[in-house]
Protein backbone atom coordinates (compact mmCIF):
# COMPACT_ATOMS: atom_id res chain seq x y z
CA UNK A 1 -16.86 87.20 104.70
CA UNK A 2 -17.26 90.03 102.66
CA UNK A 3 -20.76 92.32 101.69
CA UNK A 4 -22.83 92.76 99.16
CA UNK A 5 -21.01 95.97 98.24
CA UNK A 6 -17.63 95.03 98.81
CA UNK A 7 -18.63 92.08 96.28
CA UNK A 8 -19.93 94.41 93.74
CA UNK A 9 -17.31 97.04 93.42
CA UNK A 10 -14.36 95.04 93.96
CA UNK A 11 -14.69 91.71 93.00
CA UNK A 12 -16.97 92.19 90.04
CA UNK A 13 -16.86 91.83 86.58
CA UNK A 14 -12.75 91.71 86.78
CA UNK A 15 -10.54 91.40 84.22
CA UNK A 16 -7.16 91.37 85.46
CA UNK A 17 -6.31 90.36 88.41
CA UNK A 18 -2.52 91.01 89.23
CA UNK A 19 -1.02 89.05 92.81
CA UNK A 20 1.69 91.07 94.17
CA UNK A 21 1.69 94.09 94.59
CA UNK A 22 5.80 94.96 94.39
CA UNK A 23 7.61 96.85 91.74
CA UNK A 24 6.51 93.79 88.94
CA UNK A 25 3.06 94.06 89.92
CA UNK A 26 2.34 97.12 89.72
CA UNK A 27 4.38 97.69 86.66
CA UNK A 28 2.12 95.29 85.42
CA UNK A 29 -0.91 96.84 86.66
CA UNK A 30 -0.40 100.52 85.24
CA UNK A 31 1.09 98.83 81.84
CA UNK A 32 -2.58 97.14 81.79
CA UNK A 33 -4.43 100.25 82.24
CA UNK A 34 -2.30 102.14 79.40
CA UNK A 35 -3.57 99.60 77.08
CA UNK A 36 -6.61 98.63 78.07
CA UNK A 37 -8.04 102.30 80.05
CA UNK A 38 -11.51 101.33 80.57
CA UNK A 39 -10.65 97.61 81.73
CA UNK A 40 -11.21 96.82 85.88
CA UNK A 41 -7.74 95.91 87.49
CA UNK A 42 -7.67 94.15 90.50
CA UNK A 43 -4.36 93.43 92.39
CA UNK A 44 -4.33 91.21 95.15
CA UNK A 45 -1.53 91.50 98.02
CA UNK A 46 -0.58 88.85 101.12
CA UNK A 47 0.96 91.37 102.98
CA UNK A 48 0.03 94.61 104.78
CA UNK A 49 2.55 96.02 102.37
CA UNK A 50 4.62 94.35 99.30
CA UNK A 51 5.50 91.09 101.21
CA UNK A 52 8.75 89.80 98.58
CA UNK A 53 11.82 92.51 98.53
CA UNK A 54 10.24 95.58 96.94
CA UNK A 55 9.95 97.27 100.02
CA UNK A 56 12.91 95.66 101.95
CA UNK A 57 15.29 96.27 99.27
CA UNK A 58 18.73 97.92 99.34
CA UNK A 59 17.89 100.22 96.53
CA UNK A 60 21.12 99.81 94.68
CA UNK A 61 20.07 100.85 90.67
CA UNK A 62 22.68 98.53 89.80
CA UNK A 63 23.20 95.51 87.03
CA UNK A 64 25.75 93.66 88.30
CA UNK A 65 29.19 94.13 89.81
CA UNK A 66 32.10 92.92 88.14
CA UNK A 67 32.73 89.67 89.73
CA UNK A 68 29.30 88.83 89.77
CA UNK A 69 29.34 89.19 85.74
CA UNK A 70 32.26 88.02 85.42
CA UNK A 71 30.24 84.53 87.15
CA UNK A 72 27.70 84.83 85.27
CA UNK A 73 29.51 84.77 82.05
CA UNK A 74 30.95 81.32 83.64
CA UNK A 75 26.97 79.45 83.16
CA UNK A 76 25.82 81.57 80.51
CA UNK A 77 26.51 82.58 77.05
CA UNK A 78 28.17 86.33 76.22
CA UNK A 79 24.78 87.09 74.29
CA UNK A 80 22.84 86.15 77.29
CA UNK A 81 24.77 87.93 79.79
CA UNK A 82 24.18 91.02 77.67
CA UNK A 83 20.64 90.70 76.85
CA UNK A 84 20.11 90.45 81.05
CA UNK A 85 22.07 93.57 81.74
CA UNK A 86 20.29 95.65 78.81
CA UNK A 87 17.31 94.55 80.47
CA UNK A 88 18.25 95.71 83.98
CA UNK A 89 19.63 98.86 82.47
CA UNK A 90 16.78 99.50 80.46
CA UNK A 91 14.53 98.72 83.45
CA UNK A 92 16.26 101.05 85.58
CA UNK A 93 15.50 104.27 82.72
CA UNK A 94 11.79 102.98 82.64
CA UNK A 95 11.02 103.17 86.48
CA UNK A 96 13.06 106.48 86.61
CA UNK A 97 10.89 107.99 83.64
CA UNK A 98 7.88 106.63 84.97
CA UNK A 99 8.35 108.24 88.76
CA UNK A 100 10.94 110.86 87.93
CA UNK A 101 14.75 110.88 89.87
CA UNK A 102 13.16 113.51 92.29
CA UNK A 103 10.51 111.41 93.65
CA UNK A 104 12.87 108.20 93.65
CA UNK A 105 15.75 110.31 95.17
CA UNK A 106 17.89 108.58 92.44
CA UNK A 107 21.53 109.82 92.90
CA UNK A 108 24.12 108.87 90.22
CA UNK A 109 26.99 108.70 92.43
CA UNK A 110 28.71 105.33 91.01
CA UNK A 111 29.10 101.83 92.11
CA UNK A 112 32.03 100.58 94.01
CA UNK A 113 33.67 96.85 94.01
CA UNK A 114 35.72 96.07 97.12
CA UNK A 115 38.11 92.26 97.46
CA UNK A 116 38.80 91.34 100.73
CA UNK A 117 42.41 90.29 101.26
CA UNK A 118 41.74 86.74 101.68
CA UNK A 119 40.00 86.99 97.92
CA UNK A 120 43.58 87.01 96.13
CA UNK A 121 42.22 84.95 93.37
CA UNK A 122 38.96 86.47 92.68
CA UNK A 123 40.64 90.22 92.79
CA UNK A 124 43.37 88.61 90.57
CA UNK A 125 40.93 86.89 87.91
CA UNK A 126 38.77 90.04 88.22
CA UNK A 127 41.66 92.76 87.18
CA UNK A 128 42.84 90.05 84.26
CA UNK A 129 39.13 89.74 83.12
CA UNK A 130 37.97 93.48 83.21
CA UNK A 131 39.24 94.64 79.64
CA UNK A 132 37.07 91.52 78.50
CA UNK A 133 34.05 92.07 79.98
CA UNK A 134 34.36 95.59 79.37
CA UNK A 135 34.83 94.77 75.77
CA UNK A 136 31.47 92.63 75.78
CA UNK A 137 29.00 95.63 77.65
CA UNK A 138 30.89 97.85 74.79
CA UNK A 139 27.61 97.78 72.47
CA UNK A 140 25.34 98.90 75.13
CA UNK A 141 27.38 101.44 77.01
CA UNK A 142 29.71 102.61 73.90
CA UNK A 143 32.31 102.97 76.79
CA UNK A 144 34.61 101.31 79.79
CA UNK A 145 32.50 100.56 82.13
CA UNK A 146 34.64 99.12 85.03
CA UNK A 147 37.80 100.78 85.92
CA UNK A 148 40.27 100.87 88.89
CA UNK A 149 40.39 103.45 91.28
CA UNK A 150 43.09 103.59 94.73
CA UNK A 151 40.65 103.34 98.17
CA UNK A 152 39.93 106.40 99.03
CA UNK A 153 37.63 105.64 101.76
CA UNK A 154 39.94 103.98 104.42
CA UNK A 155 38.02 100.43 104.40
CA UNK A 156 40.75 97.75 105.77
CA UNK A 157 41.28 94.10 105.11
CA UNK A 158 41.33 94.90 101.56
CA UNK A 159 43.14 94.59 98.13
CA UNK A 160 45.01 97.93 97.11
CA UNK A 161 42.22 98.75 94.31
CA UNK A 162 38.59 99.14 94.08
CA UNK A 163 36.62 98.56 90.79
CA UNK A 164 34.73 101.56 90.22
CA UNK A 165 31.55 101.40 88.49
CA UNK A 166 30.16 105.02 86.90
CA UNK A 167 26.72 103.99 85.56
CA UNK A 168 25.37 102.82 88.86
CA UNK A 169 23.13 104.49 91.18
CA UNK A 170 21.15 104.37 94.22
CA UNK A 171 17.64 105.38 94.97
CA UNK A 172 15.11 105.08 98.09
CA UNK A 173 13.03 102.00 98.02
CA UNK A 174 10.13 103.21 100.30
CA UNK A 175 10.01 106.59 98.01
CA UNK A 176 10.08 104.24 95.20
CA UNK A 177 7.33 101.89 95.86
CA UNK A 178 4.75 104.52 97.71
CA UNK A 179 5.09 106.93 94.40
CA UNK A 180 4.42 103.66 92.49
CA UNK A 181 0.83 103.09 94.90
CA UNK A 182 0.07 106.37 94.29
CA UNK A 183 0.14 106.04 90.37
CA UNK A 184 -1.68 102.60 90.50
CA UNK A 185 -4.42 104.55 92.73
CA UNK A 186 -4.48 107.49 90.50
CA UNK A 187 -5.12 105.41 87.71
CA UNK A 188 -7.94 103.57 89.10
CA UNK A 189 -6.43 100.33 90.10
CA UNK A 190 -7.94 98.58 92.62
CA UNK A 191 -5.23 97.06 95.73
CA UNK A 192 -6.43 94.70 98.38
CA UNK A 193 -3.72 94.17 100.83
CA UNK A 194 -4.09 90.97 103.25
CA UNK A 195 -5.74 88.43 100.75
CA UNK A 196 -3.85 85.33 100.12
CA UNK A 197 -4.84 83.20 96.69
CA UNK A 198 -5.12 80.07 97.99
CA UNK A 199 -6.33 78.43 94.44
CA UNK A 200 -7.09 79.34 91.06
CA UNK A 201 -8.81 77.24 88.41
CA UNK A 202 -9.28 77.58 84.84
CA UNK A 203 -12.74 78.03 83.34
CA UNK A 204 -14.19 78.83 80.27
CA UNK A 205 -14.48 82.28 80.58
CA UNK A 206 -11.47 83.51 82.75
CA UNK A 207 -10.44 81.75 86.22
CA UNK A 208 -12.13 81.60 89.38
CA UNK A 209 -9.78 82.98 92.37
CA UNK A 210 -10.04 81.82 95.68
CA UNK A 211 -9.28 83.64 98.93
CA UNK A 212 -9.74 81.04 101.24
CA UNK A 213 -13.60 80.16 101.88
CA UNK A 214 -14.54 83.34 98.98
CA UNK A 215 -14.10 82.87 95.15
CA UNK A 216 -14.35 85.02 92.19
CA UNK A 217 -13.66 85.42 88.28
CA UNK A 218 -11.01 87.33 86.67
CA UNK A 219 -10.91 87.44 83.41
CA UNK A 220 -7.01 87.35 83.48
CA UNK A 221 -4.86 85.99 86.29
CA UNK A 222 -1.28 87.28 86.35
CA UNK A 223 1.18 86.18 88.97
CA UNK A 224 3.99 88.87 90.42
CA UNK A 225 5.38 86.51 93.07
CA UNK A 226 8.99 86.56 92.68
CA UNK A 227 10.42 84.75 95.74
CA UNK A 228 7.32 82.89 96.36
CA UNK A 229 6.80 81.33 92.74
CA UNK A 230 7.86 78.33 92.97
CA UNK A 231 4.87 76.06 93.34
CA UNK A 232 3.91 78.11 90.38
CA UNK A 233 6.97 77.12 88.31
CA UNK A 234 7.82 73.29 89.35
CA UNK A 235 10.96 74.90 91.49
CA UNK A 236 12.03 76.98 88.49
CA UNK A 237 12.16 79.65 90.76
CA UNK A 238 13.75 79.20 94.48
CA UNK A 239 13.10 81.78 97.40
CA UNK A 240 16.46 83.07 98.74
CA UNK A 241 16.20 85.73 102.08
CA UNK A 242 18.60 88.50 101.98
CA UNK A 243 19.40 89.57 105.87
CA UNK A 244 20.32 93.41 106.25
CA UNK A 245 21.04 95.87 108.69
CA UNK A 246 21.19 99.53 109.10
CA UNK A 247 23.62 101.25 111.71
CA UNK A 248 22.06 104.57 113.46
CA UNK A 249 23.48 108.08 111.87
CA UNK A 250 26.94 108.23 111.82
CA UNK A 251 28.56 111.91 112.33
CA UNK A 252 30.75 112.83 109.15
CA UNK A 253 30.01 109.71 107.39
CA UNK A 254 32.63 109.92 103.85
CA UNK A 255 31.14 106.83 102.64
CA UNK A 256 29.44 107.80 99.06
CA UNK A 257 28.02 105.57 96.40
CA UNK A 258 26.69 101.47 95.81
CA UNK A 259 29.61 99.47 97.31
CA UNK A 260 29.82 95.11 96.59
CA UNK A 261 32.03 92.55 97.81
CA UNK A 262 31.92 88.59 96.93
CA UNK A 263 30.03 88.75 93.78
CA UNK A 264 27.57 90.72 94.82
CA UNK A 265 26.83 88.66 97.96
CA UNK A 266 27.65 91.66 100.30
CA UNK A 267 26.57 94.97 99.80
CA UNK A 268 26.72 98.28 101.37
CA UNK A 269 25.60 101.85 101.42
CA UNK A 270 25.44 105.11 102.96
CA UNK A 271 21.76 106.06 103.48
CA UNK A 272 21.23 109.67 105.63
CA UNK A 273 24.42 109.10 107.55
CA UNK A 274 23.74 105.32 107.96
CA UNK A 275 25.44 102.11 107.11
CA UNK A 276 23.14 99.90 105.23
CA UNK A 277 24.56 96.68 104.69
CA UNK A 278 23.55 93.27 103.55
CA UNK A 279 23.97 89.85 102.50
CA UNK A 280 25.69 86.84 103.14
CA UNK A 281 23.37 84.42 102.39
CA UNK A 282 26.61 82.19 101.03
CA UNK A 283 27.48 81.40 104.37
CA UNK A 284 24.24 79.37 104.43
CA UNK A 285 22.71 78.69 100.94
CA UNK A 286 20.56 75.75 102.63
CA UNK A 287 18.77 78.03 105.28
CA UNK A 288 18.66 81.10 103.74
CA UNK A 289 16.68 79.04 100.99
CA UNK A 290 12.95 79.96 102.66
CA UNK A 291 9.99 81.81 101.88
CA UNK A 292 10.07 82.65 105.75
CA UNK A 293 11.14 86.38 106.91
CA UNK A 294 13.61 86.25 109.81
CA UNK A 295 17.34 86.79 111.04
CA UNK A 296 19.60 84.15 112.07
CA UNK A 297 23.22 84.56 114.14
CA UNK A 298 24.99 83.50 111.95
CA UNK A 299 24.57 85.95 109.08
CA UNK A 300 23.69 88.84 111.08
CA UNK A 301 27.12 88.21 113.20
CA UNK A 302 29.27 87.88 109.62
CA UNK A 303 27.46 91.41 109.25
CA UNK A 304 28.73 93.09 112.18
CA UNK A 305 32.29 91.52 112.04
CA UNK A 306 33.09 92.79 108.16
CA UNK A 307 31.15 96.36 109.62
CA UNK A 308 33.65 96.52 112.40
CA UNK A 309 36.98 94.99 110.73
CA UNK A 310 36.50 95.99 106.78
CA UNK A 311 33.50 99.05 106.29
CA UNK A 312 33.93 101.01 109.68
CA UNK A 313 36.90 100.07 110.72
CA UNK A 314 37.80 103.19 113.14
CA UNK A 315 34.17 104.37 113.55
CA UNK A 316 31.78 103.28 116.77
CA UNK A 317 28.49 102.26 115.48
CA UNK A 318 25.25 100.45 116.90
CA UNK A 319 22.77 98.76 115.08
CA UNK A 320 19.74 100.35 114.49
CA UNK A 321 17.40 97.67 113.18
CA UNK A 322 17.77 94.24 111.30
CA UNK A 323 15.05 93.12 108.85
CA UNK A 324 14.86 90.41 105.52
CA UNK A 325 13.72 90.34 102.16
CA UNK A 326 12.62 87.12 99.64
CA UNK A 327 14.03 87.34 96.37
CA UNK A 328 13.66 85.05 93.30
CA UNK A 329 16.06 82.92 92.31
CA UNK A 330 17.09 79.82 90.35
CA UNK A 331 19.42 77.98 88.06
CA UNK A 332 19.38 80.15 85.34
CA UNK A 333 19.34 84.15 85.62
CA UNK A 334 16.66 85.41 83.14
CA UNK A 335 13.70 86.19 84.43
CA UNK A 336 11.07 83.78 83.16
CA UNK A 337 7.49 86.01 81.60
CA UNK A 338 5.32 83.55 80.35
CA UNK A 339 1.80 82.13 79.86
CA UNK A 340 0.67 79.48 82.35
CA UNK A 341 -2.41 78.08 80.90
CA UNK A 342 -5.01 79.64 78.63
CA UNK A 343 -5.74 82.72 81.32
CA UNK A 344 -3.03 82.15 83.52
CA UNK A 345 0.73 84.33 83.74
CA UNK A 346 3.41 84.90 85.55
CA UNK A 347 6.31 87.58 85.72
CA UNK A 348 8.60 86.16 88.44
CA UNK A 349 12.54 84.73 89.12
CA UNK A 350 14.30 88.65 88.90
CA UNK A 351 17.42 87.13 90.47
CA UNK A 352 18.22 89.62 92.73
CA UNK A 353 18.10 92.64 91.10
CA UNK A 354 14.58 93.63 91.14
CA UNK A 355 14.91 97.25 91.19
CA UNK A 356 16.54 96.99 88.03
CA UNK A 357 14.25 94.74 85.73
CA UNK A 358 11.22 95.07 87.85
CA UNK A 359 9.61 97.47 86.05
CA UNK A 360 10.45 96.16 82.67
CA UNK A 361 9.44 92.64 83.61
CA UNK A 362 5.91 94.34 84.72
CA UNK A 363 5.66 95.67 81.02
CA UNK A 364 6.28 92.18 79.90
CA UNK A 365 3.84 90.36 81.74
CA UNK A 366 1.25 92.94 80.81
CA UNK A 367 2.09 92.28 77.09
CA UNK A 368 1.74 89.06 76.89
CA UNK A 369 -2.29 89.56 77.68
């Protein structure tokens, strides 16, 4: 249980208390503290460090590969399709203003779409479709954005061209999110890692918290949950795992830039002479629908086949370590920023691409205080 001081200078007189402590949360947080600078900010974190996919992340600074949009634009509207990559573009220039490309080690070196052979029709539709959705990112971009390009890397099992991407990027996630700590810290926010909220009730003034057996009052409660929102959001929001795995260094590694296959269901990139790849959660939508870290055979064998037969075809590698992230997902793609009850808010269902809208779904949430 905790003390009399701990009590007193962290869990009194509150008001804001922020759960999750991942890019959206502490977005959030610092937004808070520019507008209100003499308020106490409290955020509240299960894990020993960001527990969704802020820290387990690929760190692609992407919006979408083609096929992917070229899906989306299948289940929603050309105006919404738009209005959810300028958000993920304009997300990606506020988190590299806020912590500078230096500290982020953001590197503009282009995205890369690869079809397997196999994917005939989807490379086919995808070549047709480009001067379309080219023409529809026009007004944001005020140029081509997808173009082909002949394989220059030697990947096999592949059509003849590549769909190359020039506004995407790639930065490092663990640079990323302890420069963001450091900012919340500098700017007197409080972060308590280890507490799970295990209830929160409205009252008049604000909403009592509980941490198992130990409540207080916030004034305002916002939720950063992502992945794990969905109790919050009657299912609205459904927690997908993303497997990866990282090969150790690689001598003379020519693999340079953000690289997606399937509609963004694989995806791959060099990271100090590594292979980091992930994905293929579509060879099991049913179990890789959990809140519940892990690796299963299944995907992580998928991995090391397409490593071996398509990515590093003629190279020897061994795995270095496997890990997996929760992300946020659900029938529709925007993320949903809105008022729970009277005191009560959430910023959650990013859809994949947190390090893109992250930040600027942070700044949301905080505005609508």
């Amino acid at each position: 249980m905790f003390s009399y001081w701990e009590i007193k200078n962290w869990f009194s007189g509150v008001d804001y208390t922020i759960v999750g402590s991942g890019i959206v949360g502490l977005h959030a947080a610092l937004r808070l503290r520019e507008r209100f600078p003499n308020s106490k900010i409290l955020v509240l974190e299960r894990g020993s460090l960001p527990q969704g996919a802020s820290t387990k992340n690929a760190g692609f600074a992407c919006f979408g590969s083609l096929s992917e949009i070229n899906d989306d634009l299948k289940t929603h509207t050309e105006e919404e399709v738009l209005e959810l990559i300028n958000k993920r573009w304009a997300g990606l220039q506020l988190l590299r203003k806020r912590l500078g490309d230096a500290v982020i080690d953001f590197k503009p070196f282009g995205g890369y779409e690869l079809f397997l052979e196999n994917d005939t029709a989807g490379y086919e539709e995808c070549l047709r479709r480009m001067p379309f959705v080219n023409e529809v990112l026009k007004p944001l971009f005020k140029t081509d954005v997808f173009a082909k390009e002949v394989d220059r890397f030697d990947f096999k099992g592949i059509h003849e061209y590549l769909i190359f991407n020039p506004f995407e990027g790639q930065i490092d996630t663990g640079n990323m999110m302890q420069a963001l700590l450091k900012e919340a810290y500098a700017n007197n926010i409080l972060i308590l890692n280890s507490q799970t909220v295990t209830a929160h009730h409205e009252k008049a003034d604000g909403v009592e918290v509980a941490l198992g057996e130990f409540t207080f009052t916030t004034k305002k409660l916002l939720f950063a949950t992502n992945g794990f929102a969905s109790k919050l959001t009657n299912d609205a929001v459904r927690p997908a795992r993303a497997q990866v795995l990282i090969t150790e260094p690689i001598p003379n590694l020519d693999i340079k830039g953000t690289f997606h296959i399937d509609r963004g269901y694989y995806y791959f990139r060099n990271i100090n002479d590594r292979i980091l790849f992930g994905g293929a959660r579509n060879l099991d939508f049913e179990g890789e629908t959990t809140a519940e870290f892990g690796e299963t055979d299944i995907i992580q064998q998928q991995l090391e086949k397409m490593l071996r037969e398509v990515i590093l075809p003629t190279t020897d590698f061994t795995i270095a370590h496997r890990w997996s992230g929760i992300m946020g997902m659900g029938n529709h793609k925007k993320p949903i920023v809105e008022q729970l009850s009277q005191n009560t808010y959430c910023g959650v269902r990013l859809g994949g691409m947190g390090v893109a809208i992250g930040s600027m779904i942070g700044a949301e949430l905080a505005d609508l205080v």
